[in-house]
Protein backbone atom coordinates (compact mmCIF):
# COMPACT_ATOMS: atom_id res chain seq x y z
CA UNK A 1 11.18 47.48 -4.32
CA UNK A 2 10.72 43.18 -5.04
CA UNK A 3 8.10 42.59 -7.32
CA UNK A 4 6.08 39.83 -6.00
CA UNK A 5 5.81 36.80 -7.83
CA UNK A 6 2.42 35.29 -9.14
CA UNK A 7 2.03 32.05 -6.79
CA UNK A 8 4.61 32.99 -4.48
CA UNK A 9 4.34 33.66 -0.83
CA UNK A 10 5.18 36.28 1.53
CA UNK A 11 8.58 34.42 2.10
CA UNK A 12 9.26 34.28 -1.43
CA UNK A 13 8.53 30.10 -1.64
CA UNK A 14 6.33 29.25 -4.55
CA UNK A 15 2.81 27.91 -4.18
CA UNK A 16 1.38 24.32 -5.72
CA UNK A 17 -1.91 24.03 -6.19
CA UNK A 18 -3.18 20.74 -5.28
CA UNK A 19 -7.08 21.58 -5.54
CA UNK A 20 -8.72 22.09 -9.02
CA UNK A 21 -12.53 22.10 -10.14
CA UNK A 22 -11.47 19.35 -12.75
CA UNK A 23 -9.05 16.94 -12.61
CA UNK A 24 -7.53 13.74 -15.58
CA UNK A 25 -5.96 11.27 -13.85
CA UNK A 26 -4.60 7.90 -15.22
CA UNK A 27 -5.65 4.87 -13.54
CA UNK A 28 -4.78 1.22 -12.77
CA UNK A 29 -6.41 -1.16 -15.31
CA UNK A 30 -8.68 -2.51 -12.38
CA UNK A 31 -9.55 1.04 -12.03
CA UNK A 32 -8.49 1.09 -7.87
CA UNK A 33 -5.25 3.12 -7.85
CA UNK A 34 -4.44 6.79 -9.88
CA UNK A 35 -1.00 5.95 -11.38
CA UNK A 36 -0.53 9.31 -12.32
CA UNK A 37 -2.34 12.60 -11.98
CA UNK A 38 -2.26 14.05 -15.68
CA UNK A 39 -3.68 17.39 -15.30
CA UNK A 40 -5.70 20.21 -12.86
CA UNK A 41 -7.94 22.65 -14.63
CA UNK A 42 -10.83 25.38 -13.73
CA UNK A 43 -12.20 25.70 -17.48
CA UNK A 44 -14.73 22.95 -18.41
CA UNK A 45 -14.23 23.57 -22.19
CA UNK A 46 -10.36 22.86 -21.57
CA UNK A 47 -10.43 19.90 -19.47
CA UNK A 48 -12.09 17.96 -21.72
CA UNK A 49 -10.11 18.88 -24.20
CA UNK A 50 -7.33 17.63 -22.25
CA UNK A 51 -9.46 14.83 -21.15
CA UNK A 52 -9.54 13.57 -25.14
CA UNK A 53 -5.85 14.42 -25.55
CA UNK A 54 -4.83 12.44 -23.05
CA UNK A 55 -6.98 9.56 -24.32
CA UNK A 56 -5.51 9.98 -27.98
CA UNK A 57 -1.53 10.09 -26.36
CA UNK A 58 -2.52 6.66 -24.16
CA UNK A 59 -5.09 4.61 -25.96
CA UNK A 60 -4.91 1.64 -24.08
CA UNK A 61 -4.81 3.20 -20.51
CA UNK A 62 -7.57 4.07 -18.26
CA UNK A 63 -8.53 7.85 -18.10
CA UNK A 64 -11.38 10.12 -16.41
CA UNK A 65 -12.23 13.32 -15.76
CA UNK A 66 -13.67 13.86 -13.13
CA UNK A 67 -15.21 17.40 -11.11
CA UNK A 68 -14.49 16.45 -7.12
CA UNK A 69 -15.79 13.00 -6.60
CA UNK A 70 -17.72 12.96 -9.86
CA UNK A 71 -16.56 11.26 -12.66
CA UNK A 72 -17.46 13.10 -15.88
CA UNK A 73 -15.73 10.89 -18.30
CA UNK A 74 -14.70 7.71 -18.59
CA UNK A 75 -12.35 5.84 -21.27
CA UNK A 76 -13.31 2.37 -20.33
CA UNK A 77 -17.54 3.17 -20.50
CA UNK A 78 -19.18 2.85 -23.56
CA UNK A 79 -21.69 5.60 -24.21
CA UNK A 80 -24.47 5.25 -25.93
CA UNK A 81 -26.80 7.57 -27.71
């Protein structure tokens, strides 16, 4: 018997995800265009550590995290407390 693989279909093709709860994308420095989509994740706790790891590897680019439409974080706002 063929053991199915995990993200495979029935035809044997593999699956990419394209839909995540969370998602860090790099952005244009006007902040209109994703230049590149750096990561897809379900746990919170490990998308923003992602989020910060990504901002640490590329400190002068633009970077969020966002959850759908919402952006969570964002490199080029200045919190305050």
């Amino acid at each position: 018997m063929r053991q199915k693989r995990i993200g495979a279909r029935k035809d044997g093709s593999d699956v990419n995800r394209t839909h995540f709860l969370y998602r860090v994308d790099m952005w244009t420095i006007d902040g209109e265009h994703v230049i590149e989509h750096l990561a897809g994740i379900e746990d919170f706790q490990l998308a923003m550590t992602t989020y910060r790891a990504a901002c640490t590897r590329w400190p002068g680019a633009a970077i969020t995290l966002r959850q759908g439409a919402k952006v969570l974080e964002d490199n080029r706002r200045v919190r305050t407390a």
